[in-house]
Protein backbone atom coordinates (compact mmCIF):
# COMPACT_ATOMS: atom_id res chain seq x y z
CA UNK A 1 26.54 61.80 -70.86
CA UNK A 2 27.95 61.77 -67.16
CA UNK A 3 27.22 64.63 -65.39
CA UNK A 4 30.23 66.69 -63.25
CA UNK A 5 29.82 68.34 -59.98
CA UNK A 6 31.99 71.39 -60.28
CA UNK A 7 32.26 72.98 -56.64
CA UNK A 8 31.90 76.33 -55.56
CA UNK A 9 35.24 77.82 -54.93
CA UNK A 10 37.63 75.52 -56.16
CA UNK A 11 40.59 75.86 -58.61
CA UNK A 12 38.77 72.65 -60.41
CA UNK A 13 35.19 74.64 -61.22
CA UNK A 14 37.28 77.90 -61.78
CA UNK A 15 39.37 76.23 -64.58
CA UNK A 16 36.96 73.89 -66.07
CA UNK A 17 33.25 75.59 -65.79
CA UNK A 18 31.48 76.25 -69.63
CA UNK A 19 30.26 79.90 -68.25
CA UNK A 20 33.96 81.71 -67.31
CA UNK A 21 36.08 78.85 -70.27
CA UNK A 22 33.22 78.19 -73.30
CA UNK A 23 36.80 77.75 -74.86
CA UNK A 24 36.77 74.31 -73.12
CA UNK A 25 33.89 72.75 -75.36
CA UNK A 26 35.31 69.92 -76.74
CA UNK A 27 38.34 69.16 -74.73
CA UNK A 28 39.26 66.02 -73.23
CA UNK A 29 38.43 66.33 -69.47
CA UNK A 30 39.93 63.64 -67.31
CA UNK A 31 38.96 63.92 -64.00
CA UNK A 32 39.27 62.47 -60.90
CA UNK A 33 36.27 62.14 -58.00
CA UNK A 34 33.11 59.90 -56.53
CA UNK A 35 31.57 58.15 -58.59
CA UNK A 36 27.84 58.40 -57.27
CA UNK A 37 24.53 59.53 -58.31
CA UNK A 38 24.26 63.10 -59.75
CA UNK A 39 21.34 64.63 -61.08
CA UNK A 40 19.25 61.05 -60.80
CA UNK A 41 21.23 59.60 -62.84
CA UNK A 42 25.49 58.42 -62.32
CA UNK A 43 27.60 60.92 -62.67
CA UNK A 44 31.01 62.09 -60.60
CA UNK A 45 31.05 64.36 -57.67
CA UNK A 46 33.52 66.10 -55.18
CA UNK A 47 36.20 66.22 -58.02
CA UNK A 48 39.73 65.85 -56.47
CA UNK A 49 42.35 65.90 -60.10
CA UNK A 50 41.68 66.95 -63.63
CA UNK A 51 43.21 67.08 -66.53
CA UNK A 52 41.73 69.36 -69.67
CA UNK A 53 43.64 68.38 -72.80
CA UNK A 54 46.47 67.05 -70.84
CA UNK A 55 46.84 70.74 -68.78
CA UNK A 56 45.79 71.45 -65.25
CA UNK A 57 46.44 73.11 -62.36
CA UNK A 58 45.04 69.92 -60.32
CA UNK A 59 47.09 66.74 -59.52
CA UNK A 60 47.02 63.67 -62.16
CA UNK A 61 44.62 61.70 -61.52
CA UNK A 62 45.42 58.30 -60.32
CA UNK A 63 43.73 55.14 -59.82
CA UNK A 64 43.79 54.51 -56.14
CA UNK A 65 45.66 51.43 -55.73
CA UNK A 66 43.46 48.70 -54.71
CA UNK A 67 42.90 47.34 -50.54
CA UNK A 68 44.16 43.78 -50.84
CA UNK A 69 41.38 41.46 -50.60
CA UNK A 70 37.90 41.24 -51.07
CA UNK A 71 37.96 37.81 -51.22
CA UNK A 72 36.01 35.30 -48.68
CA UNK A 73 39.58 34.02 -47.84
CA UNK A 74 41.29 37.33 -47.45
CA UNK A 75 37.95 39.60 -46.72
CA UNK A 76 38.25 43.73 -46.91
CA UNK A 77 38.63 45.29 -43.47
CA UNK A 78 35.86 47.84 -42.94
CA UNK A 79 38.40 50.49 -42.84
CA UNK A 80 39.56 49.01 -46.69
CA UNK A 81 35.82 49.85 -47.60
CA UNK A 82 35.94 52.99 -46.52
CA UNK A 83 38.84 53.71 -48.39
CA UNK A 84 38.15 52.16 -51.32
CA UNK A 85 34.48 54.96 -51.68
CA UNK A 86 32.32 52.56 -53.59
CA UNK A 87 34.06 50.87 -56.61
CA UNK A 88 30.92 49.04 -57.46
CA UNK A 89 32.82 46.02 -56.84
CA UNK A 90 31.46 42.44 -55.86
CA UNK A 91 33.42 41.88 -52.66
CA UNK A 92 33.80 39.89 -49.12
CA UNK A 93 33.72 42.45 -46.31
CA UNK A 94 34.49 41.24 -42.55
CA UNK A 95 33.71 43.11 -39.33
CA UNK A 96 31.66 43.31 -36.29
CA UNK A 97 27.80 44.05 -36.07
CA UNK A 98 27.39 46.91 -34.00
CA UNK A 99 23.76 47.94 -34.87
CA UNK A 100 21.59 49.89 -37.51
CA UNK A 101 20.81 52.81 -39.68
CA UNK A 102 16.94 54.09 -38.26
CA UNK A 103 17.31 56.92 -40.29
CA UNK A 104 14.22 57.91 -42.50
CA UNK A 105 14.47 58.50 -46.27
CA UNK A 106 17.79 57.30 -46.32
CA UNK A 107 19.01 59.27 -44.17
CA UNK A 108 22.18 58.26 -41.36
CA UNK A 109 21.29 57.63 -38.43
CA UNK A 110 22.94 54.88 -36.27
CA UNK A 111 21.57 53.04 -33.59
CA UNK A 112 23.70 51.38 -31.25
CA UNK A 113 21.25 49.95 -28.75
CA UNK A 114 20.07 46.11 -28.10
CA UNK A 115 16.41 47.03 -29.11
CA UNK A 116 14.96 49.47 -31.53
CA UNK A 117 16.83 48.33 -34.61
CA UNK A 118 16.03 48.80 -38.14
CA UNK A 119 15.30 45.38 -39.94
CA UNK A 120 16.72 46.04 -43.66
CA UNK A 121 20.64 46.72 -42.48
CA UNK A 122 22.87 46.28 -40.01
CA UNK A 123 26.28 48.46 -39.48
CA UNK A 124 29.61 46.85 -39.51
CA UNK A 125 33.09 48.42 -37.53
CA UNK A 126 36.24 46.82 -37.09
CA UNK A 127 36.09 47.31 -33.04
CA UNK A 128 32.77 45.99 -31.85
CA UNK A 129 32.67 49.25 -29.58
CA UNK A 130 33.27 51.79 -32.02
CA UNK A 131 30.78 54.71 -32.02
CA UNK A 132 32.07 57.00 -34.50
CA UNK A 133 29.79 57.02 -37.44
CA UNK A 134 32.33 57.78 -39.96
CA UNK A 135 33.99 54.47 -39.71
CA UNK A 136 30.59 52.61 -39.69
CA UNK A 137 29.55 50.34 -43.01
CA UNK A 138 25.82 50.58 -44.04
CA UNK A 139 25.13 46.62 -45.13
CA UNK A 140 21.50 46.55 -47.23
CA UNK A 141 19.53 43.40 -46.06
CA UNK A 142 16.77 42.71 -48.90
CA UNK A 143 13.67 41.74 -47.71
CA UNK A 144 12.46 38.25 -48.35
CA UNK A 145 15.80 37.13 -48.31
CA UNK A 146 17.34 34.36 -45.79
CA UNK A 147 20.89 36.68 -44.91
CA UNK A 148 18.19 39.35 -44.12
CA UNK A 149 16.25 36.74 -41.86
CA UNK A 150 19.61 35.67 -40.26
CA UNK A 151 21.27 38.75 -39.62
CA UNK A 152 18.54 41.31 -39.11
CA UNK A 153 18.78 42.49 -35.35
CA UNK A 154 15.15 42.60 -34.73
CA UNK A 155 14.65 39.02 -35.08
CA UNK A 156 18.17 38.11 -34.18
CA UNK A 157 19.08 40.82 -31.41
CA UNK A 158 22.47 38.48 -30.07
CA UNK A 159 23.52 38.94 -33.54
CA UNK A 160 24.57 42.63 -32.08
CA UNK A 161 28.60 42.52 -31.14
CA UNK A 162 28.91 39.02 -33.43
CA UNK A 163 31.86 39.12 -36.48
CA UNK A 164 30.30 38.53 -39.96
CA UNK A 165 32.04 38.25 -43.30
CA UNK A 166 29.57 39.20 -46.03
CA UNK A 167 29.63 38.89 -49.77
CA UNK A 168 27.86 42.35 -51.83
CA UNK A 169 28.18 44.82 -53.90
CA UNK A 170 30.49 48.00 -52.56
CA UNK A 171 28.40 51.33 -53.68
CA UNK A 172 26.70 53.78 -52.04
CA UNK A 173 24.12 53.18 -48.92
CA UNK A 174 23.09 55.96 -47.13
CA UNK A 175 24.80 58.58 -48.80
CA UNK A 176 27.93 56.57 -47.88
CA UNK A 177 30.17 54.16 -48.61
CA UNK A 178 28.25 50.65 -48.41
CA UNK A 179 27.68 47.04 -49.29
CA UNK A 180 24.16 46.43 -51.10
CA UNK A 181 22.35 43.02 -52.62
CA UNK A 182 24.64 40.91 -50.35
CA UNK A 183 24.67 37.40 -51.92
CA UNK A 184 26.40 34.98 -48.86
CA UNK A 185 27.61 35.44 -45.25
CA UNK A 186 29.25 33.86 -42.25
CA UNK A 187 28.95 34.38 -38.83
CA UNK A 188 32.50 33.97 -37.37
């Protein structure tokens, strides 16, 4: 089973909640939305498009086309990342270190500063001056592993402002889209 977020107040949860349509019990549901944990377990949330038995007052849902690249010859922009709201994917991702998450229980919170950093991530942005959170990329650095003990800013703190193309997997990392269990790097 995959569980559904169905959101207050929209057209989706009015047409396709059990309570108001136990009529739709059975149907085919194709929907459209993240693709992130649910309940503790993966499910889909903030649903964009269904379809119930081919009806529906939502748009079709589509396959987003995919960023081109990913590759360590053509890596994803982290802008393409961000787009792309974790496919699960194995993929390169290139752009500038410009810090770390220092946010407890997984929570957000970026620092931008030459000391205090967090030593399992860095953040990535395509301008190494960007402060905007939303178009920061959470990269995981697993402990006990050499990228962690080459890129970590604690240890390596003129690593800050430095381009990096990175090799991991694009899901969720800090409620956000992210790059976890990165397998190879280079410094650029």
């Amino acid at each position: 089973m995959l569980p559904v977020q169905l959101v207050a107040g929209t057209d989706i949860r009015s047409a396709v909640n059990l309570v108001d349509n136990p009529g739709n019990a059975g149907k085919v549901l194709t929907i459209q939305g993240s693709l992130e944990k649910y309940f503790q377990q993966p499910g889909l949330k903030s649903p964009t498009a269904y379809k119930l038995d081919g009806q529906g007052s939502g748009d079709t849902p589509v396959t987003p086309p995919a960023a081109d690249g990913g590759t360590e010859d053509k890596p994803y922009s982290v802008a393409d990342v961000l787009g792309l709201n974790n496919p699960g994917t194995t993929s390169w991702v290139e752009g500038y270190i410009i810090g770390s998450s220092n946010g407890a229980n997984g929570a957000f919170v970026p620092n931008l500063a030459a000391t205090g950093n967090a030593g399992s991530n860095i953040l990535l942005a395509v301008d190494p001056a960007e402060t905007d959170p939303a178009k920061m990329l959470p990269v995981q650095l697993v402990a006990g592993t050499d990228i962690r003990q080459q890129l970590n800013l604690i240890d390596n703190p003129d690593n800050l402002g430095k381009k990096v193309k990175i090799e991991g997997k694009l899901e969720k990392y800090f409620a956000r889209p992210g790059l976890k269990s990165p397998s190879a790097f280079q410094l650029l």
